[in-house]
C-alpha atoms as a PDB file:
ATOM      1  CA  UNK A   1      77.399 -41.333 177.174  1.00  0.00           C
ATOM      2  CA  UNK A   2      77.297 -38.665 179.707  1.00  0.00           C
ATOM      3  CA  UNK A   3      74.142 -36.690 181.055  1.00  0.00           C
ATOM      4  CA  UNK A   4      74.800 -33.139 182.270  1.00  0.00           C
ATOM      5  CA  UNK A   5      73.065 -30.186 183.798  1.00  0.00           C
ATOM      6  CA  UNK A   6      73.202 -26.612 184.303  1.00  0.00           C
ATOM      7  CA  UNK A   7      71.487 -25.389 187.274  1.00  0.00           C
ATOM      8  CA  UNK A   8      71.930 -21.658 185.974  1.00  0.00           C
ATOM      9  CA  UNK A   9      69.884 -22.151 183.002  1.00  0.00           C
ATOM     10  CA  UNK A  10      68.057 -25.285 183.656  1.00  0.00           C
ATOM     11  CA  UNK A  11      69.385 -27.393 181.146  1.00  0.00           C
ATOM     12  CA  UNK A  12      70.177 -30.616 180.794  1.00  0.00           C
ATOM     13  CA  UNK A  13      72.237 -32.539 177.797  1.00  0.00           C
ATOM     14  CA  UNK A  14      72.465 -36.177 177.170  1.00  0.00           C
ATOM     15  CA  UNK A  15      75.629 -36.601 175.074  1.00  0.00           C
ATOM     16  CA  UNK A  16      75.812 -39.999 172.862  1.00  0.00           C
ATOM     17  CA  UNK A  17      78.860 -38.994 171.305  1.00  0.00           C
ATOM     18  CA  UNK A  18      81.989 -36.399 171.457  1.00  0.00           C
ATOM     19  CA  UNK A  19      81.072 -33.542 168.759  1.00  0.00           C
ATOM     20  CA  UNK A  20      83.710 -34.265 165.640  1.00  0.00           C
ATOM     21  CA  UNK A  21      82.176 -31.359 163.486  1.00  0.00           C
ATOM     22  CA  UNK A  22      79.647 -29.256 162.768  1.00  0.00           C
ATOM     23  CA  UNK A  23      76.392 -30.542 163.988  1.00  0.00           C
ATOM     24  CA  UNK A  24      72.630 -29.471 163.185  1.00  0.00           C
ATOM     25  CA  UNK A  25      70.127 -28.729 165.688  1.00  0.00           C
ATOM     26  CA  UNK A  26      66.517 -29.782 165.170  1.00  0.00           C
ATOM     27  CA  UNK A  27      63.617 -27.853 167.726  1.00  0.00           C
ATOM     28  CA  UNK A  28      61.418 -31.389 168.780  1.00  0.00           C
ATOM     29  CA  UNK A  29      59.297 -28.591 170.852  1.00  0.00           C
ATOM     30  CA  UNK A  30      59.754 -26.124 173.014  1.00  0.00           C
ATOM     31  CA  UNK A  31      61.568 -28.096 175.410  1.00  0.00           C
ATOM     32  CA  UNK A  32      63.593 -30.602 173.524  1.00  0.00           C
ATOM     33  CA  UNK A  33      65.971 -30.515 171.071  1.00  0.00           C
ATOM     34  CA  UNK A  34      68.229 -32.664 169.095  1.00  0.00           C
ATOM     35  CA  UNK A  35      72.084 -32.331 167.644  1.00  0.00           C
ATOM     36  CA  UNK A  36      72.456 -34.413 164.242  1.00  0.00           C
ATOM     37  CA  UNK A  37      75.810 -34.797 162.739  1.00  0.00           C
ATOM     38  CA  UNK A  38      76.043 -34.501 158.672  1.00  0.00           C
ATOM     39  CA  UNK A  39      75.432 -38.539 158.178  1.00  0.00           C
ATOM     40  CA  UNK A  40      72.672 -38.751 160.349  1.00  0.00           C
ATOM     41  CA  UNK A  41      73.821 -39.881 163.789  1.00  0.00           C
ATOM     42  CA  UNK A  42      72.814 -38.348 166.837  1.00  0.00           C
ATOM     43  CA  UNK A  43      75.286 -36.691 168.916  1.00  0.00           C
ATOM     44  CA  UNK A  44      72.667 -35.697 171.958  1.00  0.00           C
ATOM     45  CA  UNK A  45      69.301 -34.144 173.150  1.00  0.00           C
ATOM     46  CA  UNK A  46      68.914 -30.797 175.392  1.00  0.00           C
ATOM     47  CA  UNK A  47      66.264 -30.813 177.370  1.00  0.00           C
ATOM     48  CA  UNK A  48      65.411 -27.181 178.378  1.00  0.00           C
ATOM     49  CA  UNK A  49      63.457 -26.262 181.646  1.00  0.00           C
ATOM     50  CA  UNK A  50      65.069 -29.582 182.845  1.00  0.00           C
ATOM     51  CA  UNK A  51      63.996 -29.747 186.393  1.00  0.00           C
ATOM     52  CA  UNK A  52      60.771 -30.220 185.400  1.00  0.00           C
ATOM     53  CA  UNK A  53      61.364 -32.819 182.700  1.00  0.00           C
ATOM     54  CA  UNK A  54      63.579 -34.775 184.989  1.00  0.00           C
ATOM     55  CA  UNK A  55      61.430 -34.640 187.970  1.00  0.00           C
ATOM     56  CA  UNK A  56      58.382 -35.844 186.202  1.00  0.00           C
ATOM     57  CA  UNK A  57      58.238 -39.156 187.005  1.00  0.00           C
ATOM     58  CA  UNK A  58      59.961 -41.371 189.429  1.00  0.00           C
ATOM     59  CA  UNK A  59      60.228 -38.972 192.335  1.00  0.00           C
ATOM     60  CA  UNK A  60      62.960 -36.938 191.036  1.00  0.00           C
ATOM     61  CA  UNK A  61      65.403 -39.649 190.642  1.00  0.00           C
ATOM     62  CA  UNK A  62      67.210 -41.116 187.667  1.00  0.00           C
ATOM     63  CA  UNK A  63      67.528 -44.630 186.981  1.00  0.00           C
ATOM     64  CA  UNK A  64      70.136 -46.616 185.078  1.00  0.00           C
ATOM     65  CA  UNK A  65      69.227 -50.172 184.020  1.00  0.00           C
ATOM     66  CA  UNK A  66      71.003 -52.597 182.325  1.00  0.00           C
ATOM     67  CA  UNK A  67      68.125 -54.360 180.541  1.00  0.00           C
ATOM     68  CA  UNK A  68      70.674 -57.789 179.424  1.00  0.00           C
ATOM     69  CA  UNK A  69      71.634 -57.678 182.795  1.00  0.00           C
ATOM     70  CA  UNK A  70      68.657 -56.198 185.424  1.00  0.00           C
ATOM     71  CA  UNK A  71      71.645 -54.393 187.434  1.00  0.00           C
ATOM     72  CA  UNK A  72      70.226 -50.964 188.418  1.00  0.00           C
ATOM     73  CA  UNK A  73      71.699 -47.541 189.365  1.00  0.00           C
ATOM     74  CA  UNK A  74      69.549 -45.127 190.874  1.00  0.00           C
ATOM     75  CA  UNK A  75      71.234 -41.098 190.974  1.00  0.00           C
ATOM     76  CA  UNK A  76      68.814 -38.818 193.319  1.00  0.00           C
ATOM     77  CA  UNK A  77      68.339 -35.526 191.466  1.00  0.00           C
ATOM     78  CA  UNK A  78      69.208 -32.337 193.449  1.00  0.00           C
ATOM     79  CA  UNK A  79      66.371 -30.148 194.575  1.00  0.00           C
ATOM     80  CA  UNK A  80      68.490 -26.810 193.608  1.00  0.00           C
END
């Protein structure tokens, strides 16, 4: 899994798996959407005008928690 973002267009993609083929792209709403392979799986969701979306809650930071385990990884999002 791998969570990326473009500063230049304010985008941000959460990839769940490696693209293998042609994928379809379903519009949640205006700011989300969401690549689906052929069977069904879901390769990853773009989240456009991302700084907002990320910044939402949590005072701009990310956090990473193993639920099994309770570790925690906390990734301060840039202001740019």
């Amino acid at each position: 899994m791998k969570l990326t973002y473009d500063p230049r267009y304010n985008i941000a993609y959460l990839r769940l798996h490696e693209k293998t083929g042609e994928v379809e792209t379903i519009k949640v709403s205006d700011e989300i959407n969401i690549d689906i392979a052929p069977d069904g799986s879901i390769y990853g969701i773009e989240l456009l005008n991302a700084n907002d979306q990320l910044r939402k809650q949590d005072e701009g930071k990310l956090l990473v928690v193993n639920e099994s385990t309770g570790e925690k990884a906390e990734v301060v999002l840039s202001d740019k």
